[in-house]
PDB file of N, CA and C in Angstrom:
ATOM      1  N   UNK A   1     -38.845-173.464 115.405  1.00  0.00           N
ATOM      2  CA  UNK A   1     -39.436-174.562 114.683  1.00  0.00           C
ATOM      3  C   UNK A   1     -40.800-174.165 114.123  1.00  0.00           C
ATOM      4  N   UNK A   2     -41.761-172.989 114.758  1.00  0.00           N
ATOM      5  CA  UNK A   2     -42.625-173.238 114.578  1.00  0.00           C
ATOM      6  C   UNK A   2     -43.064-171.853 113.261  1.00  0.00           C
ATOM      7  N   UNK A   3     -41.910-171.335 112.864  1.00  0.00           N
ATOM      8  CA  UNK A   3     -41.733-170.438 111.671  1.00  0.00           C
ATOM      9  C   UNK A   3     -41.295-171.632 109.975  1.00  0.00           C
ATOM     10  N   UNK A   4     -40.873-172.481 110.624  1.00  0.00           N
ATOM     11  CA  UNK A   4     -40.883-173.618 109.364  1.00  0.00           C
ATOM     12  C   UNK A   4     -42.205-173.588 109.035  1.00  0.00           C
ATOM     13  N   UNK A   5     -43.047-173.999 110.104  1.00  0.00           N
ATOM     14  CA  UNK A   5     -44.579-174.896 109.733  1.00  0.00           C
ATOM     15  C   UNK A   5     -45.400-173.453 108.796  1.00  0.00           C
ATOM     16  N   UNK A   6     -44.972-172.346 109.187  1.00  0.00           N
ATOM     17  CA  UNK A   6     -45.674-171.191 108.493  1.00  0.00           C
ATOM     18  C   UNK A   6     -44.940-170.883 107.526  1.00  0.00           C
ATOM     19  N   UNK A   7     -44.073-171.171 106.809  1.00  0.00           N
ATOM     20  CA  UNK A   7     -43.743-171.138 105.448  1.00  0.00           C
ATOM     21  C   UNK A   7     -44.404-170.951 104.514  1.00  0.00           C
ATOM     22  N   UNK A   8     -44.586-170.326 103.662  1.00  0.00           N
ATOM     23  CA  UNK A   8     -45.272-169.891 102.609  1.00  0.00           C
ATOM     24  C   UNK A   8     -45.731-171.161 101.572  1.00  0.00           C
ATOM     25  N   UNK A   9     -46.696-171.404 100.915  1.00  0.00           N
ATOM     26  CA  UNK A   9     -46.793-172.688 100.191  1.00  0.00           C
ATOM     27  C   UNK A   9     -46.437-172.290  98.739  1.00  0.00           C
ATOM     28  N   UNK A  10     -46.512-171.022  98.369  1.00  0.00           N
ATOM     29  CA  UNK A  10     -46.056-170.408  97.365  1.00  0.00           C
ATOM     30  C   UNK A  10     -44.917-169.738  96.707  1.00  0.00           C
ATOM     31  N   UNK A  11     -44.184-170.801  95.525  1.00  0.00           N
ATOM     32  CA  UNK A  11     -42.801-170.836  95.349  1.00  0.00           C
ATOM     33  C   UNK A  11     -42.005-169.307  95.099  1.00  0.00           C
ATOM     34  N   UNK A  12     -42.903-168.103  94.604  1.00  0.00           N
ATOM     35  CA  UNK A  12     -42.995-166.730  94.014  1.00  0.00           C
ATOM     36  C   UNK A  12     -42.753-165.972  95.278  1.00  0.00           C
ATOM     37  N   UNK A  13     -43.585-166.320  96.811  1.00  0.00           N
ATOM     38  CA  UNK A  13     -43.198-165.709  97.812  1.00  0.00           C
ATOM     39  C   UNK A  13     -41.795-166.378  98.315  1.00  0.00           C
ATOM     40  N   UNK A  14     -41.696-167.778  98.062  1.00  0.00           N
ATOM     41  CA  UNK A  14     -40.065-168.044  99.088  1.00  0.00           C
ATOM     42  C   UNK A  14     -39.029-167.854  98.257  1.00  0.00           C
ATOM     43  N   UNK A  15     -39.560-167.452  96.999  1.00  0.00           N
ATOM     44  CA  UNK A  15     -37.958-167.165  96.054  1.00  0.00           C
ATOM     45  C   UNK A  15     -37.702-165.707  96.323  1.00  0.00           C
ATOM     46  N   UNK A  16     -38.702-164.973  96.418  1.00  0.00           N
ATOM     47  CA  UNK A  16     -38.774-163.586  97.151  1.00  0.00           C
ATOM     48  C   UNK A  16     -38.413-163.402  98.427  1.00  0.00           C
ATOM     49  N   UNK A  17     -38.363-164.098  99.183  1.00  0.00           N
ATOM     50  CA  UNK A  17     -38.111-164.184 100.527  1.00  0.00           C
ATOM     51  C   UNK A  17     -36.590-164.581 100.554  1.00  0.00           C
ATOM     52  N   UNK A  18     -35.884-165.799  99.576  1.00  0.00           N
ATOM     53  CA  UNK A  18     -34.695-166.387 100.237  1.00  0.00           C
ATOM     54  C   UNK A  18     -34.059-164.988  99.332  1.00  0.00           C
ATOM     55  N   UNK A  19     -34.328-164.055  98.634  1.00  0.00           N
ATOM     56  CA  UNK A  19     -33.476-162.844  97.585  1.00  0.00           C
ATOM     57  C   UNK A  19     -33.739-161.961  99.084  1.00  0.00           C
ATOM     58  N   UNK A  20     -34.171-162.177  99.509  1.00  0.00           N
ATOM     59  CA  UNK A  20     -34.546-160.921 100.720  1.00  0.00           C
ATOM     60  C   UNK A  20     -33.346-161.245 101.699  1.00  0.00           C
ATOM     61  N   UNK A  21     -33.512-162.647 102.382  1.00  0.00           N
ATOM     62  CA  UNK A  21     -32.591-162.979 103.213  1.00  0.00           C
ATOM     63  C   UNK A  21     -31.030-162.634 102.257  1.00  0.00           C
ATOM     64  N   UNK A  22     -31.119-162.765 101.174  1.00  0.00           N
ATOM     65  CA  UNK A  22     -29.255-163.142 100.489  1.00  0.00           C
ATOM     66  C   UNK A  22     -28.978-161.833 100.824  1.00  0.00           C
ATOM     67  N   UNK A  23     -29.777-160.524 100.399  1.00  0.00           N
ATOM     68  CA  UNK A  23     -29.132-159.419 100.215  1.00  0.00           C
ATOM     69  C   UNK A  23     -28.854-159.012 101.503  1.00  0.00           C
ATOM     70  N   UNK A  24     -29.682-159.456 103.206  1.00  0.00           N
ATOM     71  CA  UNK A  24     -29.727-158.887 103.827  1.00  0.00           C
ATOM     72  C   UNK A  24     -28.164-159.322 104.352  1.00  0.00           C
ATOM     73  N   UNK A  25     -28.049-160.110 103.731  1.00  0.00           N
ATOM     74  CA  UNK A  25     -26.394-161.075 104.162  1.00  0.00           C
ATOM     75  C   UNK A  25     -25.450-160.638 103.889  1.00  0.00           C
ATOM     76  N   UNK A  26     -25.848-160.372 102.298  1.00  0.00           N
ATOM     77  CA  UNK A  26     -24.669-159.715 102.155  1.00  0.00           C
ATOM     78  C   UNK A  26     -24.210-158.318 102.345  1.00  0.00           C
ATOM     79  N   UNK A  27     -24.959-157.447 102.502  1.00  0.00           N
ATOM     80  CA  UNK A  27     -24.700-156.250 102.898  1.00  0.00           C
ATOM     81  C   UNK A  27     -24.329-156.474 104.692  1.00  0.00           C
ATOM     82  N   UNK A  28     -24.894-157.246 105.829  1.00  0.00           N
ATOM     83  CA  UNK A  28     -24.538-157.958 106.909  1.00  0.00           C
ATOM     84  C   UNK A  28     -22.764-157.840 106.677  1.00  0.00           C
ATOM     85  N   UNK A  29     -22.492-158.977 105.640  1.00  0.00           N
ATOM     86  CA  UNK A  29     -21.345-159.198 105.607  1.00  0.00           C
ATOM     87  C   UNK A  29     -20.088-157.823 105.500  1.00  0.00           C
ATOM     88  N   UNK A  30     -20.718-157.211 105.034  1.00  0.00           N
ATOM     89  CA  UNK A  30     -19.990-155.656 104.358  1.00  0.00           C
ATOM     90  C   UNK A  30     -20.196-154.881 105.626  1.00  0.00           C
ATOM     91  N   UNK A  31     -21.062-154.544 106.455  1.00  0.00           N
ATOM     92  CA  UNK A  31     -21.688-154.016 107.834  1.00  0.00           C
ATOM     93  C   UNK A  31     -19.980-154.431 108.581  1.00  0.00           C
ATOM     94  N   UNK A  32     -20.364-155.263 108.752  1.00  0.00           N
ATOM     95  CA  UNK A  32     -19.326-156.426 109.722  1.00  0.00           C
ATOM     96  C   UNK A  32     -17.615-156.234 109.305  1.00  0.00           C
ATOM     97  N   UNK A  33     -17.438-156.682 108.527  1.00  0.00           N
ATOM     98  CA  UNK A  33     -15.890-155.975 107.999  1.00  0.00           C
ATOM     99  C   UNK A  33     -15.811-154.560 108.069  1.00  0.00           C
ATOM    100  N   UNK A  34     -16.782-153.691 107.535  1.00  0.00           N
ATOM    101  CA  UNK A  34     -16.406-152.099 108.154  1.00  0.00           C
ATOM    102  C   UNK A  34     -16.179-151.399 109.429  1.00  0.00           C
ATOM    103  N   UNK A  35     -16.782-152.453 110.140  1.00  0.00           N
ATOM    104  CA  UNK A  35     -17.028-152.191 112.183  1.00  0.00           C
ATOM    105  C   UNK A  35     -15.664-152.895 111.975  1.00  0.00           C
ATOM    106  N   UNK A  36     -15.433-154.216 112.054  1.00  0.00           N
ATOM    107  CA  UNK A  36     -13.998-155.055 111.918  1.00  0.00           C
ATOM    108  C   UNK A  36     -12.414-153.896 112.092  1.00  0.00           C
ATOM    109  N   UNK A  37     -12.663-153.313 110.786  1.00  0.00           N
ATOM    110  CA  UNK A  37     -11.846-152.923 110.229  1.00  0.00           C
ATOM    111  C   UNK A  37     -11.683-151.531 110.775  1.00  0.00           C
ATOM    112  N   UNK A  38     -12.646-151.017 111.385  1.00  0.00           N
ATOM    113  CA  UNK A  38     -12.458-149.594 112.169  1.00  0.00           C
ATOM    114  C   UNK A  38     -11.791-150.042 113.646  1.00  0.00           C
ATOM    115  N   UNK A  39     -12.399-150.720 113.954  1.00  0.00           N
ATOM    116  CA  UNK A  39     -11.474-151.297 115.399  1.00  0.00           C
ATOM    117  C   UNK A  39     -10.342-151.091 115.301  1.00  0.00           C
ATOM    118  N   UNK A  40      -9.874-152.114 114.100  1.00  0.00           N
ATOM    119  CA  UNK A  40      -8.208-152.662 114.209  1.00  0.00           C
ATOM    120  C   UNK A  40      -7.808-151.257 114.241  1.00  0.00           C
ATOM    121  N   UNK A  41      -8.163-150.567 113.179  1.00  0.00           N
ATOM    122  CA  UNK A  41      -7.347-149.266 113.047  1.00  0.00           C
ATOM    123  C   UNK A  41      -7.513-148.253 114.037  1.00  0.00           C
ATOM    124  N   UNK A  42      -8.596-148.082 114.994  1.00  0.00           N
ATOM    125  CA  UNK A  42      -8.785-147.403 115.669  1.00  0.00           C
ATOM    126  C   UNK A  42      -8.824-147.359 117.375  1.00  0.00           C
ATOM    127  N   UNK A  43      -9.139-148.526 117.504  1.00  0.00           N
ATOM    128  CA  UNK A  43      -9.623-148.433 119.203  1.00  0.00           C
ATOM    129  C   UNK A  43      -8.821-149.586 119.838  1.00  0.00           C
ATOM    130  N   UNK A  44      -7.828-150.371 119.439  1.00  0.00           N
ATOM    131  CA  UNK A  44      -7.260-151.141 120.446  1.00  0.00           C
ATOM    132  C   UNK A  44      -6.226-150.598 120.197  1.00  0.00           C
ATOM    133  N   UNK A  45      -5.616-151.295 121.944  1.00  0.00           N
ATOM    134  CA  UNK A  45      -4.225-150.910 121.990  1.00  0.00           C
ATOM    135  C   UNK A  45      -3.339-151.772 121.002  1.00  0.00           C
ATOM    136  N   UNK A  46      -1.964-151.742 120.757  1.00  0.00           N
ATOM    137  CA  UNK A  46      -1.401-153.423 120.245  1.00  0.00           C
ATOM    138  C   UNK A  46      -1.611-154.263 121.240  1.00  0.00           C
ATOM    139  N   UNK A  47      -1.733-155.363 120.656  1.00  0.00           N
ATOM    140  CA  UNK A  47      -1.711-156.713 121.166  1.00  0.00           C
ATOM    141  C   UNK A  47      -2.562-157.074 121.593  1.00  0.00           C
ATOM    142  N   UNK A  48      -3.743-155.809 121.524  1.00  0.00           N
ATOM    143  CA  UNK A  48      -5.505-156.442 122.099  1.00  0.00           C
ATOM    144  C   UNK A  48      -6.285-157.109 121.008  1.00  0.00           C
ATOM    145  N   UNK A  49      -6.156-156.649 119.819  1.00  0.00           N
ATOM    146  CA  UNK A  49      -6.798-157.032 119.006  1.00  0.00           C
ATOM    147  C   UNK A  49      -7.544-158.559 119.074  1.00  0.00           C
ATOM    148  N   UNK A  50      -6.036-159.744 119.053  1.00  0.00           N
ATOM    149  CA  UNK A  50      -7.061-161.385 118.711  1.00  0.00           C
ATOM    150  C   UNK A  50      -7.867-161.532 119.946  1.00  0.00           C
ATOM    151  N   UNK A  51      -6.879-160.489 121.528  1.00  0.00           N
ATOM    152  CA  UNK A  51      -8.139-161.166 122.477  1.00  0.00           C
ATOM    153  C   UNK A  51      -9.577-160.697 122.014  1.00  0.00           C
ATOM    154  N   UNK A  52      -9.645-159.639 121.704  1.00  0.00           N
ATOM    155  CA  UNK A  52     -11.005-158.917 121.413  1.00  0.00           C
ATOM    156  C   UNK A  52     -11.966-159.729 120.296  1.00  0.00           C
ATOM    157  N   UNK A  53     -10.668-160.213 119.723  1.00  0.00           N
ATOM    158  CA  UNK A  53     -11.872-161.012 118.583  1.00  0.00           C
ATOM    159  C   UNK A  53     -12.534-162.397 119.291  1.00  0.00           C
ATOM    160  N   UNK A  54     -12.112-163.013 120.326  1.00  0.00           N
ATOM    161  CA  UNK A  54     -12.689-163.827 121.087  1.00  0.00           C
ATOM    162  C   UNK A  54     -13.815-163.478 122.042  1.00  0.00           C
ATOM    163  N   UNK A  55     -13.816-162.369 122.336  1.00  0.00           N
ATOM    164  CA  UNK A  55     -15.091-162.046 123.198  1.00  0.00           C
ATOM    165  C   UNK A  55     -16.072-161.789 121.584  1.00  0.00           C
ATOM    166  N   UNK A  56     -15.824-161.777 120.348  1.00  0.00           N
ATOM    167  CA  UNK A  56     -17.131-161.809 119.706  1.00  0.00           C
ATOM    168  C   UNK A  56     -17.031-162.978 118.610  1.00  0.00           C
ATOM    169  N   UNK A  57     -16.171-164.144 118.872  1.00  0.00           N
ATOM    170  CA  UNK A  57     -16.440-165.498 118.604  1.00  0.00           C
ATOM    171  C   UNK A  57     -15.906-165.073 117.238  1.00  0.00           C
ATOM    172  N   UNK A  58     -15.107-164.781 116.913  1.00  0.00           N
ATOM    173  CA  UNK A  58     -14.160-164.666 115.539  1.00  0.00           C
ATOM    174  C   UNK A  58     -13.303-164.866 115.623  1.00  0.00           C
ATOM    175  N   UNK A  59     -12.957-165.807 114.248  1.00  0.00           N
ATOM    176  CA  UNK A  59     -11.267-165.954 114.049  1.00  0.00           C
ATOM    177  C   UNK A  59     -10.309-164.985 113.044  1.00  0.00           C
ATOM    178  N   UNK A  60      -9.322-164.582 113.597  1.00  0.00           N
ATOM    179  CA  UNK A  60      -8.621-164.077 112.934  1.00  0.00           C
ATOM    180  C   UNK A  60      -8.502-164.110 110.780  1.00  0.00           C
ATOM    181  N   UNK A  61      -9.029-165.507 110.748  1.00  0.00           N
ATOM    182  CA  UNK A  61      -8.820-165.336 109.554  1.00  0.00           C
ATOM    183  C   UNK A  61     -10.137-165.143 108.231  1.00  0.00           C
ATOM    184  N   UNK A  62     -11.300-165.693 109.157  1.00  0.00           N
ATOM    185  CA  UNK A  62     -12.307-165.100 108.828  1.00  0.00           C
ATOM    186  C   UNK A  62     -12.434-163.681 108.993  1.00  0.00           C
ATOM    187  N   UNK A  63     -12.131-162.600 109.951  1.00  0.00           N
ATOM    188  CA  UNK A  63     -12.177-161.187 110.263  1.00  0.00           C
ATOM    189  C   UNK A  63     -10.996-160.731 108.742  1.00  0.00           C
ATOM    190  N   UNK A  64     -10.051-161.285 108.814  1.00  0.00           N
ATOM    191  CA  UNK A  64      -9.315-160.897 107.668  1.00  0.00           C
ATOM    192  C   UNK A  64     -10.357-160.851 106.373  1.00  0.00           C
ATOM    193  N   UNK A  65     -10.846-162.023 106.011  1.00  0.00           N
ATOM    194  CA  UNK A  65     -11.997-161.804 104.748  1.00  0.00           C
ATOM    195  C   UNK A  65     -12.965-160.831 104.812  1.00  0.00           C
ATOM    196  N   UNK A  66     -13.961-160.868 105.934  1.00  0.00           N
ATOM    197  CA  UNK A  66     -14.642-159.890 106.369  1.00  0.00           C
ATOM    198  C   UNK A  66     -13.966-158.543 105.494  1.00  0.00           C
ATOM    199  N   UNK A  67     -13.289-158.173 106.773  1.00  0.00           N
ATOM    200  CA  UNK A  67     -12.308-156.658 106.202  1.00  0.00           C
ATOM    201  C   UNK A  67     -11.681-156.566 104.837  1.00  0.00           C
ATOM    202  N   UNK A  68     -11.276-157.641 103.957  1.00  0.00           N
ATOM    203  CA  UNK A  68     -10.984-157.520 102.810  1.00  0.00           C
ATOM    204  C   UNK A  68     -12.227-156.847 101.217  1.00  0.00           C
ATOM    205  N   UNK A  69     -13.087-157.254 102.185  1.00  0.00           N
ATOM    206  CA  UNK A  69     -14.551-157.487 101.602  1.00  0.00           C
ATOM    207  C   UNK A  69     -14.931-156.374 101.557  1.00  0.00           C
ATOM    208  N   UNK A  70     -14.874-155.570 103.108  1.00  0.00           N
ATOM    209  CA  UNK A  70     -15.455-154.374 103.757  1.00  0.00           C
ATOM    210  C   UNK A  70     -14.710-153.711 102.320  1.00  0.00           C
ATOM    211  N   UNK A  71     -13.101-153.507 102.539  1.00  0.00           N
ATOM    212  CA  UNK A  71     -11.919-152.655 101.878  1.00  0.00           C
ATOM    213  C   UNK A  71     -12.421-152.606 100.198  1.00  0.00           C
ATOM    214  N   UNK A  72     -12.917-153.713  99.960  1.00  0.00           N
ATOM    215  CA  UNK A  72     -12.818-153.780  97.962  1.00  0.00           C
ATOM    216  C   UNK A  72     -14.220-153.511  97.524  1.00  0.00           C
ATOM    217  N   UNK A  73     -15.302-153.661  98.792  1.00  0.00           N
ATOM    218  CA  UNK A  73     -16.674-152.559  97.860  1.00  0.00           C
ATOM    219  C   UNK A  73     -17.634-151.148  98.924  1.00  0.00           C
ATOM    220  N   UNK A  74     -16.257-150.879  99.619  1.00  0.00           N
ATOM    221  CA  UNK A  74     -16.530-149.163 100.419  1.00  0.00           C
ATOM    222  C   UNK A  74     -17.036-148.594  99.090  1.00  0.00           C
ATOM    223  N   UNK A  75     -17.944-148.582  99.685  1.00  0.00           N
ATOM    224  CA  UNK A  75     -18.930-146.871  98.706  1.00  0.00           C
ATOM    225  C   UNK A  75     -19.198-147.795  97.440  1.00  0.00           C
ATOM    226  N   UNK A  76     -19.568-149.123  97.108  1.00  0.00           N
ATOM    227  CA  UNK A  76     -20.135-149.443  96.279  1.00  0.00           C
ATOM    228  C   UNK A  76     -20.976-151.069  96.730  1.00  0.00           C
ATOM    229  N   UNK A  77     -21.774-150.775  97.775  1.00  0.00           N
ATOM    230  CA  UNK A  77     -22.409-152.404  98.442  1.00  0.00           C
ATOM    231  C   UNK A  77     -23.501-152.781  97.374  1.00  0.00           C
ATOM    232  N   UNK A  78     -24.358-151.550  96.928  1.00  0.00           N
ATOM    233  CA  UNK A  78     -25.282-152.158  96.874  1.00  0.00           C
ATOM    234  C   UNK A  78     -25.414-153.229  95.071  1.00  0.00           C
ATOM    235  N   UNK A  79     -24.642-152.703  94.241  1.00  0.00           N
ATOM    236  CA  UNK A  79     -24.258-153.890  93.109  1.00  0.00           C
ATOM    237  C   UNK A  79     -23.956-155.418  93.851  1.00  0.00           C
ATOM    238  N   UNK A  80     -23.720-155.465  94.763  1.00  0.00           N
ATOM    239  CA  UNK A  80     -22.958-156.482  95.645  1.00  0.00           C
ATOM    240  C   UNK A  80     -23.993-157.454  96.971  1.00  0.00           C
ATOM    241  N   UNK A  81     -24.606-156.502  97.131  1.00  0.00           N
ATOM    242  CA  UNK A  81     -25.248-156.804  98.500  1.00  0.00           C
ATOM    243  C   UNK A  81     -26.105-158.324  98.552  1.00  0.00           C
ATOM    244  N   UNK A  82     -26.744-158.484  97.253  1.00  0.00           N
ATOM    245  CA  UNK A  82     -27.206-160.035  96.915  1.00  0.00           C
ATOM    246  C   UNK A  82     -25.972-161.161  96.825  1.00  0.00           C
ATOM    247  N   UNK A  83     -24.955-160.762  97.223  1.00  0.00           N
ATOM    248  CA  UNK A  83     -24.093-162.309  96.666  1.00  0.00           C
ATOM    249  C   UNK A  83     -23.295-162.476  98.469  1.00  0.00           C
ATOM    250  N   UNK A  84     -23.657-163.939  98.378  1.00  0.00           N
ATOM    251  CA  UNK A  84     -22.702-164.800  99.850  1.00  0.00           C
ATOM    252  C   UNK A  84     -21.540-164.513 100.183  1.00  0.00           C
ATOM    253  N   UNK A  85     -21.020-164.548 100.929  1.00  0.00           N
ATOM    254  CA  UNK A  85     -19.834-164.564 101.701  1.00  0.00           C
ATOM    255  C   UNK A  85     -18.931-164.853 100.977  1.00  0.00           C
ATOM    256  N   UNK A  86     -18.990-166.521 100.272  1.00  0.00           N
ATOM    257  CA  UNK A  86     -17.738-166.818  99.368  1.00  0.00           C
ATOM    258  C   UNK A  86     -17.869-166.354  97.579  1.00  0.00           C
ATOM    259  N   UNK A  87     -18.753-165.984  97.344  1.00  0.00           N
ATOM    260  CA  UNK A  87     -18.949-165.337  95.681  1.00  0.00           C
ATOM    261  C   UNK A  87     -18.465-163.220  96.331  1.00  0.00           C
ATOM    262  N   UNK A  88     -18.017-163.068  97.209  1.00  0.00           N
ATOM    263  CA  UNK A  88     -17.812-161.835  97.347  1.00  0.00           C
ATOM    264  C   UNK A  88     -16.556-162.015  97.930  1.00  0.00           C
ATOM    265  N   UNK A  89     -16.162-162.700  98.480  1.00  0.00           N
ATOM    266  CA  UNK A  89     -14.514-163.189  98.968  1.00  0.00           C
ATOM    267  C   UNK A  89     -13.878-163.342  97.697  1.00  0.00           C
ATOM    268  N   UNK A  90     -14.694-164.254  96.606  1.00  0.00           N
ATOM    269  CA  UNK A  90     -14.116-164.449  95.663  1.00  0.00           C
ATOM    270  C   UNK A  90     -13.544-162.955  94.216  1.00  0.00           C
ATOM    271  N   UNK A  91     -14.478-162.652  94.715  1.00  0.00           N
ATOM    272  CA  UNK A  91     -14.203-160.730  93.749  1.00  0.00           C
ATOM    273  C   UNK A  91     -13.229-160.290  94.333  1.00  0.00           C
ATOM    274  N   UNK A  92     -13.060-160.489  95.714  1.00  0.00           N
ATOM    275  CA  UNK A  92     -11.872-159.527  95.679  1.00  0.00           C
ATOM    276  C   UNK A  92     -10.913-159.711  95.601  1.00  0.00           C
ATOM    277  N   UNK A  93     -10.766-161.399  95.426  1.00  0.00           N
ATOM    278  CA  UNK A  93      -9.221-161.926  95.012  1.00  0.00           C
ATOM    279  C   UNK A  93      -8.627-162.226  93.408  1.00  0.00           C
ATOM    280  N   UNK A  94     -10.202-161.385  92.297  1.00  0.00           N
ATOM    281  CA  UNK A  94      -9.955-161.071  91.243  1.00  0.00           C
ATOM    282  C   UNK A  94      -8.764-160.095  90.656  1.00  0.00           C
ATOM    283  N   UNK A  95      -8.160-160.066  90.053  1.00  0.00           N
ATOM    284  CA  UNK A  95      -6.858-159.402  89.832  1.00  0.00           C
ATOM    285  C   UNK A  95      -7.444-157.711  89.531  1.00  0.00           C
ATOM    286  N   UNK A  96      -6.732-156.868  89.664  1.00  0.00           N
ATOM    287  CA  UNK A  96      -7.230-155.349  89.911  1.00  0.00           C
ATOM    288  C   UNK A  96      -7.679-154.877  88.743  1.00  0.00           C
ATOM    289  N   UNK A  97      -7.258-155.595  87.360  1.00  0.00           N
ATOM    290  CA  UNK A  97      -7.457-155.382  86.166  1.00  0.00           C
ATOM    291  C   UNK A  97      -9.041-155.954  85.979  1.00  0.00           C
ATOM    292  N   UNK A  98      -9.791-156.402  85.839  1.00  0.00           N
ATOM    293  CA  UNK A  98     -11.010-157.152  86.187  1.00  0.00           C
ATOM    294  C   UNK A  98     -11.988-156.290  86.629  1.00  0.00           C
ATOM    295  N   UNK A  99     -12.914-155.998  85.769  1.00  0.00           N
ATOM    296  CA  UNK A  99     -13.904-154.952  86.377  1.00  0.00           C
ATOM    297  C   UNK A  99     -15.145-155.713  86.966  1.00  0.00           C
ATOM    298  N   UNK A 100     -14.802-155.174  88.407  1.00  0.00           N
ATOM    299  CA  UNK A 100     -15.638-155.979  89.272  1.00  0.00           C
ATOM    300  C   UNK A 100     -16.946-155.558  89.662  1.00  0.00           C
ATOM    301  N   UNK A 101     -17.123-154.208  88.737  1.00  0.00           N
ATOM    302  CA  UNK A 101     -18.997-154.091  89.307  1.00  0.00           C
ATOM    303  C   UNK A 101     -19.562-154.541  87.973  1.00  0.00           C
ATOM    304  N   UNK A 102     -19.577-155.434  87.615  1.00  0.00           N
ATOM    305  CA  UNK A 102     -20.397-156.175  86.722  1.00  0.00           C
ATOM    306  C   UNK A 102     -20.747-157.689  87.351  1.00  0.00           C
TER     307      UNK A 102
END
């Protein structure tokens, strides 16, 4: 609570600040589906997987987006790294024809 009251009074620092938080998100988000997505393929046995996603409070179908996310900008985050969860969910369900680093 007491990081509200110290908020900046100046609109130039919190528009700078909330571009700071977006990118740190979205690259977060890309972080997170690549760990995701190395698991599945790598370190459980079958059938461990959904328990495992409960010891870190994920659902199966969010981890699916995650990893879809991770899969459609490997080796290209940082064009990407400023946009949310659902404007980057949404690129990758753009058709393959669609040039998506713009």
């Amino acid at each position: 609570m007491n990081e509200v009251l110290n908020l900046s009074n100046d609109i130039n620092v919190i528009t700078a600040e909330i571009k700071s938080h977006q990118q740190i998100a979205g690259q977060s988000i890309f972080e997170i589906g690549k760990r995701l997505k190395h698991v599945k393929e790598n370190d459980l046995a079958h059938g461990e997987w959904i328990r495992w996603l409960e010891t870190i409070a994920m659902q199966p179908r969010n981890v699916q987006q995650f990893m879809q996310i991770a899969t459609e900008f490997e080796g290209n985050t940082k064009p990407v790294s400023h946009l949310g969860f659902k404007k980057l969910l949404y690129i990758t369900q753009l058709p393959a024809s669609v040039d998506k680093s713009r």
